[in-house]
C-alpha atoms as a PDB file:
ATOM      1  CA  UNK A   1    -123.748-158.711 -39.244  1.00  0.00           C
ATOM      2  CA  UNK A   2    -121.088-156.296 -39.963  1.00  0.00           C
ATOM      3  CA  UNK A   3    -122.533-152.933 -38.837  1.00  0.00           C
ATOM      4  CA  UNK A   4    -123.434-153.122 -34.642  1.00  0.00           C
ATOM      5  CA  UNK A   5    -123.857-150.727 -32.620  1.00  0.00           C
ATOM      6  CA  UNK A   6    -123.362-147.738 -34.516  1.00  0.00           C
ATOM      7  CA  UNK A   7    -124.973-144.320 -33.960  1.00  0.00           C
ATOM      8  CA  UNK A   8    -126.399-144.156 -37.346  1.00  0.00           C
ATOM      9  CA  UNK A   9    -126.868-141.064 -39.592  1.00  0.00           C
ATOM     10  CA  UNK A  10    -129.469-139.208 -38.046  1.00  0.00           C
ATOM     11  CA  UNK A  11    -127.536-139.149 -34.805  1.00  0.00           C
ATOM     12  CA  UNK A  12    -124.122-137.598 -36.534  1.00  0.00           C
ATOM     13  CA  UNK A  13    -125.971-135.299 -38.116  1.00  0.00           C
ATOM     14  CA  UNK A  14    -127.931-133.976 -35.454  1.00  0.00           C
ATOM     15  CA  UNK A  15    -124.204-133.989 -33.487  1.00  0.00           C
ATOM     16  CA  UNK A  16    -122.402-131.982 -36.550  1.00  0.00           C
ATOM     17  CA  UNK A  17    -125.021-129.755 -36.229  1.00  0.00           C
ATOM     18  CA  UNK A  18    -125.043-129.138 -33.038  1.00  0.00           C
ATOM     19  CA  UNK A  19    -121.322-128.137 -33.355  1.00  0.00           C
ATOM     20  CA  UNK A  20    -121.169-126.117 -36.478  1.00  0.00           C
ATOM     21  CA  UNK A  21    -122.331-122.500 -37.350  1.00  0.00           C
ATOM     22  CA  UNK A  22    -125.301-122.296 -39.551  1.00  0.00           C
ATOM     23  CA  UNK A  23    -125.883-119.448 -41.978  1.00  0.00           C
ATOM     24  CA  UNK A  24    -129.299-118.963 -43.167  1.00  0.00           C
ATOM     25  CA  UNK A  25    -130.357-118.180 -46.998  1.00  0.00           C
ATOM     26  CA  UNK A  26    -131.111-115.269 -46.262  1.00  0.00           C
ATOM     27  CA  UNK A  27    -127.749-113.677 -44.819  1.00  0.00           C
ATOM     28  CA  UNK A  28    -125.570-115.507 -47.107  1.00  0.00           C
ATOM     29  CA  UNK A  29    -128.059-113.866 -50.174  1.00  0.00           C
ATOM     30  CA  UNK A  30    -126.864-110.487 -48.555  1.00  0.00           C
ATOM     31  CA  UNK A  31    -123.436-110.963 -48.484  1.00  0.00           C
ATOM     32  CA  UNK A  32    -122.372-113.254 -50.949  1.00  0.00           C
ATOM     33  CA  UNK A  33    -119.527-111.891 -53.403  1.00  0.00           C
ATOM     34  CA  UNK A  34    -118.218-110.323 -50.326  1.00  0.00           C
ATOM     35  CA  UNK A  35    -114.385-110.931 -50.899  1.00  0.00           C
ATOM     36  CA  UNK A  36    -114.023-111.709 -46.816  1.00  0.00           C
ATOM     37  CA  UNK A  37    -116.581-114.904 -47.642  1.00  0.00           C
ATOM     38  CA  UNK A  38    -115.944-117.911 -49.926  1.00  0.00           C
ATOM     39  CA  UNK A  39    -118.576-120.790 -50.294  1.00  0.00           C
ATOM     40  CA  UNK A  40    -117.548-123.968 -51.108  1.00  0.00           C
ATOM     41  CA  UNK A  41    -119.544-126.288 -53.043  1.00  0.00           C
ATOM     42  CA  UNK A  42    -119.345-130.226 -52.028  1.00  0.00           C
ATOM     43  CA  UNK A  43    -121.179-132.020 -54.016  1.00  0.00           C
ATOM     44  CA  UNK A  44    -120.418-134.096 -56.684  1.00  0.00           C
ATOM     45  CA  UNK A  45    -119.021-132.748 -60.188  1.00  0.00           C
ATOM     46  CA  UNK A  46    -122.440-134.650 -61.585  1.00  0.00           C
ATOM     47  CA  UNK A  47    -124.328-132.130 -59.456  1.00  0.00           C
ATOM     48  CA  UNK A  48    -122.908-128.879 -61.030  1.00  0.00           C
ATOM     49  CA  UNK A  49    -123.075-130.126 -64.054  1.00  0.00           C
ATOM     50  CA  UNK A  50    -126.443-131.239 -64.309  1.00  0.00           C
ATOM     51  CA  UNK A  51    -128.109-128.376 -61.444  1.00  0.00           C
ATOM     52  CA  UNK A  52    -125.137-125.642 -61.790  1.00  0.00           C
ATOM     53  CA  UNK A  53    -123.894-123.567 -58.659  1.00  0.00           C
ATOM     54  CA  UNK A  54    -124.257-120.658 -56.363  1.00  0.00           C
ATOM     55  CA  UNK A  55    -122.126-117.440 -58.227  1.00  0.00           C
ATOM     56  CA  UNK A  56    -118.797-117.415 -57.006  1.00  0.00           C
ATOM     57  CA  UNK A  57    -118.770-121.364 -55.412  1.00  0.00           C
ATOM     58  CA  UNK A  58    -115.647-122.611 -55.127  1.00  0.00           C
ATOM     59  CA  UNK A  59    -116.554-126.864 -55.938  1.00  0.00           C
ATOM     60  CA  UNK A  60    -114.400-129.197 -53.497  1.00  0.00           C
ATOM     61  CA  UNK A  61    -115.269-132.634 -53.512  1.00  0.00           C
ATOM     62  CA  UNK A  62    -116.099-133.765 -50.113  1.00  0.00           C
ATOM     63  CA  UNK A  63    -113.541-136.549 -50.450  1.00  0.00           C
ATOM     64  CA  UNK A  64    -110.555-134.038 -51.034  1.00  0.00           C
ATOM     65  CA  UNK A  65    -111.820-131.465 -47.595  1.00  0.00           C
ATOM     66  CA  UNK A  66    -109.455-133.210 -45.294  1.00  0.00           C
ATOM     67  CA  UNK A  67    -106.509-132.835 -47.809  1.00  0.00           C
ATOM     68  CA  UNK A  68    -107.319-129.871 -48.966  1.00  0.00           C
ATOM     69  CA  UNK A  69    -107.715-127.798 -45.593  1.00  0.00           C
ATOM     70  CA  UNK A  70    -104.913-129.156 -44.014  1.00  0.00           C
ATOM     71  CA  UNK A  71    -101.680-127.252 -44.314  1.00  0.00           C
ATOM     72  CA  UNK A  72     -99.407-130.110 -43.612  1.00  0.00           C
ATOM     73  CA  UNK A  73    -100.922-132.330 -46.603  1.00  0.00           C
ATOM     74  CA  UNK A  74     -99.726-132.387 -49.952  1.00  0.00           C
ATOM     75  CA  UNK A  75    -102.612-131.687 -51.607  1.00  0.00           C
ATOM     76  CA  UNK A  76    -103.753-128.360 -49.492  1.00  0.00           C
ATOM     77  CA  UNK A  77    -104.929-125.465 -51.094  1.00  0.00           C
ATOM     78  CA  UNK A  78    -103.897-121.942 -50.507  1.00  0.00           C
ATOM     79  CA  UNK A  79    -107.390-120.353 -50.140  1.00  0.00           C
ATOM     80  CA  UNK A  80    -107.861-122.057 -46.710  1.00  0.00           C
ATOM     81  CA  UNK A  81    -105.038-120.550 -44.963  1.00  0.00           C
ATOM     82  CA  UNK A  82    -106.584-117.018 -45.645  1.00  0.00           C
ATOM     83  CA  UNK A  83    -108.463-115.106 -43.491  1.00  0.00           C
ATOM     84  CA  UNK A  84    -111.596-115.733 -44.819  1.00  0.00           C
ATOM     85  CA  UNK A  85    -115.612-117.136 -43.885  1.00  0.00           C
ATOM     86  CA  UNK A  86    -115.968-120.283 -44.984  1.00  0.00           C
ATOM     87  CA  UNK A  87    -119.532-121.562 -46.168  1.00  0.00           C
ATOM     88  CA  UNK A  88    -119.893-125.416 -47.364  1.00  0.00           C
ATOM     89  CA  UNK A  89    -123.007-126.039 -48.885  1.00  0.00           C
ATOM     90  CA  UNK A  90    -124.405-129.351 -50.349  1.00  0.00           C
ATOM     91  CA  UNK A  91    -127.674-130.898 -51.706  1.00  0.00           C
ATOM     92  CA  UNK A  92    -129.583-130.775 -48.649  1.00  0.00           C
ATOM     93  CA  UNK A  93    -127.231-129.415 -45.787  1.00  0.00           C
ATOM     94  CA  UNK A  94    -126.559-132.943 -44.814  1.00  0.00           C
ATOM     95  CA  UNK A  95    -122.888-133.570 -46.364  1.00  0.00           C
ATOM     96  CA  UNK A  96    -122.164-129.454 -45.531  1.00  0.00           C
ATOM     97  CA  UNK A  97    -122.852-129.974 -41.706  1.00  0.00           C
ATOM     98  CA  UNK A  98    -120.605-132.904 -41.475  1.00  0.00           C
ATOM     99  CA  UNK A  99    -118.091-131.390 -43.532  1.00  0.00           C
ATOM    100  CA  UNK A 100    -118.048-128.049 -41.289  1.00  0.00           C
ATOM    101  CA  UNK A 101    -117.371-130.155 -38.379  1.00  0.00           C
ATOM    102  CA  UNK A 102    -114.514-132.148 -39.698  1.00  0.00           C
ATOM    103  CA  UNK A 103    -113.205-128.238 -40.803  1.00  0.00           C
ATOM    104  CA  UNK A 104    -113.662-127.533 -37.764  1.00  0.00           C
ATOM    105  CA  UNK A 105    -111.535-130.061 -36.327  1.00  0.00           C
ATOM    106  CA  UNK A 106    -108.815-129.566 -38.547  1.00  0.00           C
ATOM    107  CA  UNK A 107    -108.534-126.056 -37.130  1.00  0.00           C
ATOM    108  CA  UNK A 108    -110.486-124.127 -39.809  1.00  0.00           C
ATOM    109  CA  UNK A 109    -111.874-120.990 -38.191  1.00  0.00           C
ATOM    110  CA  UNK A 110    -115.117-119.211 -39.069  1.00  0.00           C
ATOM    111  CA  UNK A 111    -116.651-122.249 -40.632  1.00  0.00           C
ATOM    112  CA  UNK A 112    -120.094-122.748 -41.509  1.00  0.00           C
ATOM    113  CA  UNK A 113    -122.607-124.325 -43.715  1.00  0.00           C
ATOM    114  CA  UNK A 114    -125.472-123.334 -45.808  1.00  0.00           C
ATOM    115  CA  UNK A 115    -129.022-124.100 -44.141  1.00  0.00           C
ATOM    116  CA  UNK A 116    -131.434-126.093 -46.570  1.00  0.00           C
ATOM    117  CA  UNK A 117    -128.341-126.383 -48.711  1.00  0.00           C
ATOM    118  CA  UNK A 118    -128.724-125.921 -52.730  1.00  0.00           C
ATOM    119  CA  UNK A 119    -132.047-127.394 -52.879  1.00  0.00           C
ATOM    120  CA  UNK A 120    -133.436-124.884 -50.224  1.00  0.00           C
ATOM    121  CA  UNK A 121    -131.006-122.079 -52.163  1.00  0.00           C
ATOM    122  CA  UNK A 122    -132.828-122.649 -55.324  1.00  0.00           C
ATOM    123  CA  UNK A 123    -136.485-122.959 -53.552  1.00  0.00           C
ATOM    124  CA  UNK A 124    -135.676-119.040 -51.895  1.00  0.00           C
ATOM    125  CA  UNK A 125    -135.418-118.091 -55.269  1.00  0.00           C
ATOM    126  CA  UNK A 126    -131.524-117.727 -54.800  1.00  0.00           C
ATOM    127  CA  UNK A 127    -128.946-117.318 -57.954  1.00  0.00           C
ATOM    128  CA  UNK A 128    -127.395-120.602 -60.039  1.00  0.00           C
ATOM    129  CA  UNK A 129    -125.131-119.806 -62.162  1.00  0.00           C
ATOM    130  CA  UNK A 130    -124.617-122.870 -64.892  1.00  0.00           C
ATOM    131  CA  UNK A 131    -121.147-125.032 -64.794  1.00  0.00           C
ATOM    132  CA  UNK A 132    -118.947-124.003 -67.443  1.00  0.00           C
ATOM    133  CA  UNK A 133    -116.065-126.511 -67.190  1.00  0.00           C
ATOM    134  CA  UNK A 134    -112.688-124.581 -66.228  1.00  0.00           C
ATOM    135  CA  UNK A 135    -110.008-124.832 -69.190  1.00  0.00           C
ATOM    136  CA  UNK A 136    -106.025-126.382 -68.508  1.00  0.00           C
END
């Protein structure tokens, strides 16, 4: 068997969050479109399209974070090295938890993820604003 003795899932997840900040519906409702905050969508580009996004979401596929947030790589992004709050949200606060906790690691400060991610956004009766695909 190739996988033995992992931790499994469950277990990182309940470790990420254990680590990471947590920002409920609720709050980020009240303060979202604050300029100090920017939420970060990581889902798939399959997801917007089909389910749309919270107003504002910056989308970063959870396979570029690493890249992205880092300074020294060659792919980083500017918006990271401001002074801003960070919020990754997913599908179900699963990929967002792990993803603040690599941030995290990386040296992001004032990380945190969405709790109950998109599906628990849209279920509090939150805003989705529908993906319009950005021109060249």
């Amino acid at each position: 068997m190739t996988i033995q003795n992992g931790v499994g899932f469950k277990t990182l997840l309940a470790e990420a969050n254990a680590d990471v900040d947590t920002i409920t519906i609720e709050t980020l409702q009240q303060t979202i479109g604050d300029d100090t905050i920017v939420v970060i969508d990581l889902r798939d580009i399959r997801e917007l399209q089909r389910e749309g996004h919270l107003p504002g979401a910056v989308h970063m596929p959870r396979g570029m974070l690493e890249f992205w947030v880092d300074p020294d790589s060659p792919y980083a992004r500017p918006i990271f090295q401001e002074d801003k709050r960070f919020v990754f949200y997913c599908a179900s606060a699963w990929r967002s938890a792990l993803a603040c906790q690599v941030a995290g690691r990386l040296g992001l400060q004032n990380a945190s993820h969405l709790e109950g991610g998109f599906t628990g956004w849209k279920e509090a009766g939150g805003e989705v604003v529908a993906y319009k695909k950005r021109s060249k």
